[in-house]
Protein backbone atom coordinates (compact mmCIF):
# COMPACT_ATOMS: atom_id res chain seq x y z
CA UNK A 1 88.23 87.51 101.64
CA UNK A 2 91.53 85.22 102.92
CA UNK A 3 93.65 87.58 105.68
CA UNK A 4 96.99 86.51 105.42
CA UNK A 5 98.43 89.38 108.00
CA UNK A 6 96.99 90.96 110.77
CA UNK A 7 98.57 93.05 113.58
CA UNK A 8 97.27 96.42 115.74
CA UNK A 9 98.35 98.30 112.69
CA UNK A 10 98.41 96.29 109.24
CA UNK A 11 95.58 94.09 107.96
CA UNK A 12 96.72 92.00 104.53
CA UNK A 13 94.17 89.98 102.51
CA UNK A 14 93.75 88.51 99.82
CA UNK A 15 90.44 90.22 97.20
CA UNK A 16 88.64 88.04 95.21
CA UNK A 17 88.46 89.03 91.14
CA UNK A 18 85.94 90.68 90.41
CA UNK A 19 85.32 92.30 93.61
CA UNK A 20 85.19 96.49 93.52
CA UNK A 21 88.26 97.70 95.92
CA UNK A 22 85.82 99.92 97.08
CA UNK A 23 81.96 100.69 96.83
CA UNK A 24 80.57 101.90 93.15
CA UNK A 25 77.55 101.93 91.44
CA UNK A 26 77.14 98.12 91.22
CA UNK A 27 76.04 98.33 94.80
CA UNK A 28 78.10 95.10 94.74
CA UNK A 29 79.90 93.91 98.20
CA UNK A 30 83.91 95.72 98.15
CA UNK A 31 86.71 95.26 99.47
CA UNK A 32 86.79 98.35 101.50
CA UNK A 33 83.56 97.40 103.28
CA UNK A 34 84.51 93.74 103.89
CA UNK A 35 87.69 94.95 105.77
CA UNK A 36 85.41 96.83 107.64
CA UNK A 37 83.00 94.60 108.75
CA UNK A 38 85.19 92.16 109.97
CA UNK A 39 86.81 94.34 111.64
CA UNK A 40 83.44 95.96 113.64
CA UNK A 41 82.15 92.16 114.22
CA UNK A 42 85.95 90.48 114.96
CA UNK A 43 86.43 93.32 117.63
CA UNK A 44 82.75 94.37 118.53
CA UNK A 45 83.86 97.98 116.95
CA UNK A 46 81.12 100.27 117.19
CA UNK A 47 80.40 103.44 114.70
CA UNK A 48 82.41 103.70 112.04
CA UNK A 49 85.76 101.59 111.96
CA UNK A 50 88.62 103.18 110.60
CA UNK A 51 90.25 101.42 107.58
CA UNK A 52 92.87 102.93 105.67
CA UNK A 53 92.55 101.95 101.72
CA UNK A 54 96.69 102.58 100.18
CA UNK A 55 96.11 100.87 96.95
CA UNK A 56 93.47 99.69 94.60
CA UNK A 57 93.18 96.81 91.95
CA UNK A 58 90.67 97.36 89.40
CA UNK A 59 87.59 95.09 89.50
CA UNK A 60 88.67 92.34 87.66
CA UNK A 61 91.93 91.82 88.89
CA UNK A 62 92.21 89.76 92.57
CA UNK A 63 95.09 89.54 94.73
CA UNK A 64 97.31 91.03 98.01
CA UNK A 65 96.09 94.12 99.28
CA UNK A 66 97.20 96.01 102.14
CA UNK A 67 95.01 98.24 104.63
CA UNK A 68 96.02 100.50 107.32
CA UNK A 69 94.17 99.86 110.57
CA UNK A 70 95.03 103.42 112.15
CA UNK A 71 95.74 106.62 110.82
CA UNK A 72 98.98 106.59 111.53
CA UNK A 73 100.34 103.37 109.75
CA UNK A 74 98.28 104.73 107.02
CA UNK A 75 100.36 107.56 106.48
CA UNK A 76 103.94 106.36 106.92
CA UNK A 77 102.27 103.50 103.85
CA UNK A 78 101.23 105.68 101.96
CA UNK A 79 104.66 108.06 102.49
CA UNK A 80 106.57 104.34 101.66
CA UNK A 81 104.29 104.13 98.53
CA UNK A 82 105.37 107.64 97.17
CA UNK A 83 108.93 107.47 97.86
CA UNK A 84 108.88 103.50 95.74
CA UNK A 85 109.88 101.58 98.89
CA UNK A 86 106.63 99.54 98.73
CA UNK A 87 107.36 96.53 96.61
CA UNK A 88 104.34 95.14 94.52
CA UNK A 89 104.66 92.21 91.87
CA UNK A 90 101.67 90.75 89.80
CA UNK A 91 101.77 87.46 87.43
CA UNK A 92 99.95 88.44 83.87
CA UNK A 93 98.90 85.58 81.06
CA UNK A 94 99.61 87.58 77.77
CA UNK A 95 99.16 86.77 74.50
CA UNK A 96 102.35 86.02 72.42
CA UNK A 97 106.09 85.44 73.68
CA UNK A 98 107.33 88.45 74.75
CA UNK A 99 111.27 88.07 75.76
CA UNK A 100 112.31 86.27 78.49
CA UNK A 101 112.86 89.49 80.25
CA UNK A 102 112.80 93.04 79.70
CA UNK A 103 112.00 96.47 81.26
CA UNK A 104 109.04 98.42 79.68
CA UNK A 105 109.00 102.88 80.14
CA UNK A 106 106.50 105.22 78.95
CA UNK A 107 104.40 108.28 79.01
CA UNK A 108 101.10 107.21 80.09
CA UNK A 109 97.92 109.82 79.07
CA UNK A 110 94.47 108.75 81.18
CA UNK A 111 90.75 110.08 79.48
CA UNK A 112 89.29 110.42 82.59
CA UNK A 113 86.17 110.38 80.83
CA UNK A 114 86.26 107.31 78.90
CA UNK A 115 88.88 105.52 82.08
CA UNK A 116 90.89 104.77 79.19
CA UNK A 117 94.77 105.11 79.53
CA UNK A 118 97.05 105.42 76.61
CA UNK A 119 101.07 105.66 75.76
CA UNK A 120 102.07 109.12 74.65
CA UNK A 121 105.13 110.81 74.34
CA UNK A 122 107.08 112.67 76.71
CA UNK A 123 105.80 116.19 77.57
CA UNK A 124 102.27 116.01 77.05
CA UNK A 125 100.13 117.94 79.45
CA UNK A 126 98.94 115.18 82.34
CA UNK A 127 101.02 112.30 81.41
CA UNK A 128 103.07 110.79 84.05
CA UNK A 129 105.87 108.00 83.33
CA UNK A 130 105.27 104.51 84.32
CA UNK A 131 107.88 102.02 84.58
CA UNK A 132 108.00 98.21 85.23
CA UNK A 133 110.63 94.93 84.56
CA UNK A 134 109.19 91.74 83.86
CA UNK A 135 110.17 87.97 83.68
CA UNK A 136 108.53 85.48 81.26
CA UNK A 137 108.13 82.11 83.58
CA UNK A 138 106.72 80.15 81.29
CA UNK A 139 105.20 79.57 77.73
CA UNK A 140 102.24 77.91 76.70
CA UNK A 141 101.00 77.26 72.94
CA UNK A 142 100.60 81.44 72.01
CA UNK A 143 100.57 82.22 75.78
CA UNK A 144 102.87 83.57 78.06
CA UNK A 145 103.22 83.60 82.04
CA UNK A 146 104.84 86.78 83.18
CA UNK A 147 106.00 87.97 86.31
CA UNK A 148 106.10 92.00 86.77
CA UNK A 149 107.94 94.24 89.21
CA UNK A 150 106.04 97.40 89.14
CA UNK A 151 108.40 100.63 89.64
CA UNK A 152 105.57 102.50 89.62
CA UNK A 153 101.91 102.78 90.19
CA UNK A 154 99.31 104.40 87.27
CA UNK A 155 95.91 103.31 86.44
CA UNK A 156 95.56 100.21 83.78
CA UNK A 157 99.90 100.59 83.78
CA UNK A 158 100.59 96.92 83.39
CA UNK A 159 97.57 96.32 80.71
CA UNK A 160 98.65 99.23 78.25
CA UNK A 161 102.18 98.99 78.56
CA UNK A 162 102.09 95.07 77.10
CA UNK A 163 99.11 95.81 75.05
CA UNK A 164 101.29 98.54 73.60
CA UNK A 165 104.07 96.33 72.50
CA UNK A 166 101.43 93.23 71.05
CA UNK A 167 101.42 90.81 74.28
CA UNK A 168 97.39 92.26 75.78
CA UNK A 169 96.55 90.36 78.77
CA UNK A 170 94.10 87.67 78.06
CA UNK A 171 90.60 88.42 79.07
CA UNK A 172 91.37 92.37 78.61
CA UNK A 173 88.42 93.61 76.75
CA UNK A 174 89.49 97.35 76.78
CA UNK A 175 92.97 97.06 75.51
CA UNK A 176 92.90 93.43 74.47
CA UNK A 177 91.13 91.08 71.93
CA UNK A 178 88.16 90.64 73.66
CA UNK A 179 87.93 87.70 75.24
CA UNK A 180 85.46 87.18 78.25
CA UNK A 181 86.12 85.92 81.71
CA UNK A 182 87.71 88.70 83.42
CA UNK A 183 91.71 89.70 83.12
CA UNK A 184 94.88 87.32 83.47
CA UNK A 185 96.46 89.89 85.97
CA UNK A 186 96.71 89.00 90.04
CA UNK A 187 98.49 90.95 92.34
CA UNK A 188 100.85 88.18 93.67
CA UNK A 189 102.90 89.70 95.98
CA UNK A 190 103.66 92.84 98.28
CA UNK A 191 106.59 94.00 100.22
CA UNK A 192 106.83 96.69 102.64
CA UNK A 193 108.47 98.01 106.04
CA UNK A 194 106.20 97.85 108.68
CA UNK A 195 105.16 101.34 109.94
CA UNK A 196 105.98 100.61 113.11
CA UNK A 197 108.64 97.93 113.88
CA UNK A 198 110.23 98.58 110.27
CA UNK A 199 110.22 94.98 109.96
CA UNK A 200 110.53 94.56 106.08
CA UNK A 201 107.62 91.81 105.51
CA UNK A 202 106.28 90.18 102.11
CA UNK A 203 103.32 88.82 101.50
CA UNK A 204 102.75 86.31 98.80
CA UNK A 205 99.47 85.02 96.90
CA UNK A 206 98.72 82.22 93.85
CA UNK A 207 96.00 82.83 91.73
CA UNK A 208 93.16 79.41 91.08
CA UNK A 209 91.35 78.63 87.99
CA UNK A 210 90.24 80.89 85.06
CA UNK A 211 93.56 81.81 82.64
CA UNK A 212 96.10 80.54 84.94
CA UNK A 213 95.04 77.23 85.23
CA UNK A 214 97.02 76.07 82.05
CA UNK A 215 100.22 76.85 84.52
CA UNK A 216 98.87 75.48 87.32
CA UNK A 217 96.81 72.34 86.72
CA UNK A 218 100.27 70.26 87.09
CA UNK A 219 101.75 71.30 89.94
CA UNK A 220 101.62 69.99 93.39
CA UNK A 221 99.42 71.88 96.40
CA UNK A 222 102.89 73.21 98.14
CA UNK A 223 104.64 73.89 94.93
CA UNK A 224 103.85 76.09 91.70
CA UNK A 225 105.36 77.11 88.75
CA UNK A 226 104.66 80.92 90.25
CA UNK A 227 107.44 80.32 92.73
């Protein structure tokens, strides 16, 4: 876990892929608890340390995340998440060339029993639209480097809307070709006004290795086709 941000009232880090945002059967080491920890051994914290989770990313996917360190910044976050003011972008390696940019909305349906989201069309019982713009930054062979501006939040959004339109995320085995290796999605960066100052901060991460390294091998330590 890298902590980019760290005040009486924020905590920003950076989750490893393949890390659970917070604990599940795996019995794996999460997010949630890491946050924790450090802060009960940083600050010699007895009991049980309050940590407020706002977000998740789903197992595979690694990136910003933000945590509320009292209950109060937790709930003007969470009121700034609601109401759209919390700005979130990811970069995605998809298969194909989708345009060089674009805006994707739909009806998205979630089997709850299966965790399996799908597009459906407006008016069915449960389904909630989901909304995002994108920006292709680069191209390689049948790949594509995206940037995506999420407008809103739903479960699996970014993977189904592109696999829904032919560009799956590589490494997607539910809504994708099936390669292995995890998902080319990273939550790259996260904007929001601080709950207390209202300082409007953004915080900014690169992902290493595994599907983005074709876009990254090249460039320098300070610089990055990302940027």
């Amino acid at each position: 876990m890298h902590i980019l941000f760290e005040d009486n009232h924020v905590l920003v880090a950076v989750k490893p892929p393949m890390v659970p945002t917070q604990a599940d059967a795996s019995g794996d080491a999460d997010m949630l608890g890491m946050v924790r920890e450090y802060l009960r051994e940083t600050y010699h914290k007895p009991g049980n340390v309050y940590v407020g989770l706002l977000h998740r990313l789903d197992r595979p996917v690694g990136g910003v995340m933000v945590f509320a360190k009292t209950s109060k910044a937790a709930s003007r976050l969470s009121r700034q998440i609601r109401e759209g003011g919390m700005q979130k972008e990811y970069l995605a390696v998809v298969h194909g060339l989708p345009p060089a940019e674009g805006r994707m909305e739909d009806f998205l349906l979630k089997d709850g029993t299966k965790n399996r989201v799908k597009v459906v069309r407006e008016g069915i019982p449960g389904a909630k639209r989901a909304a995002l713009s994108f920006r292709r930054e680069a191209a390689r062979r049948d790949r594509s480097l995206v940037r995506v501006f999420l407008e809103t939040g739903r479960p699996h959004q970014i993977r189904v809307q592109f696999a829904s339109r032919g560009y799956p995320l590589l490494g997607d085995m539910r809504y994708g070709r099936g390669e292995g290796g995890g998902i080319a999605l990273y939550s790259a960066g996260i904007g929001f006004a601080h709950p207390v100052s209202g300082e409007r901060l953004f915080f900014a991460s690169l992902p290493h290795g595994g599907f983005f390294r074709e876009f990254s091998e090249n460039a320098p330590e300070t610089e990055s086709l990302f940027l």
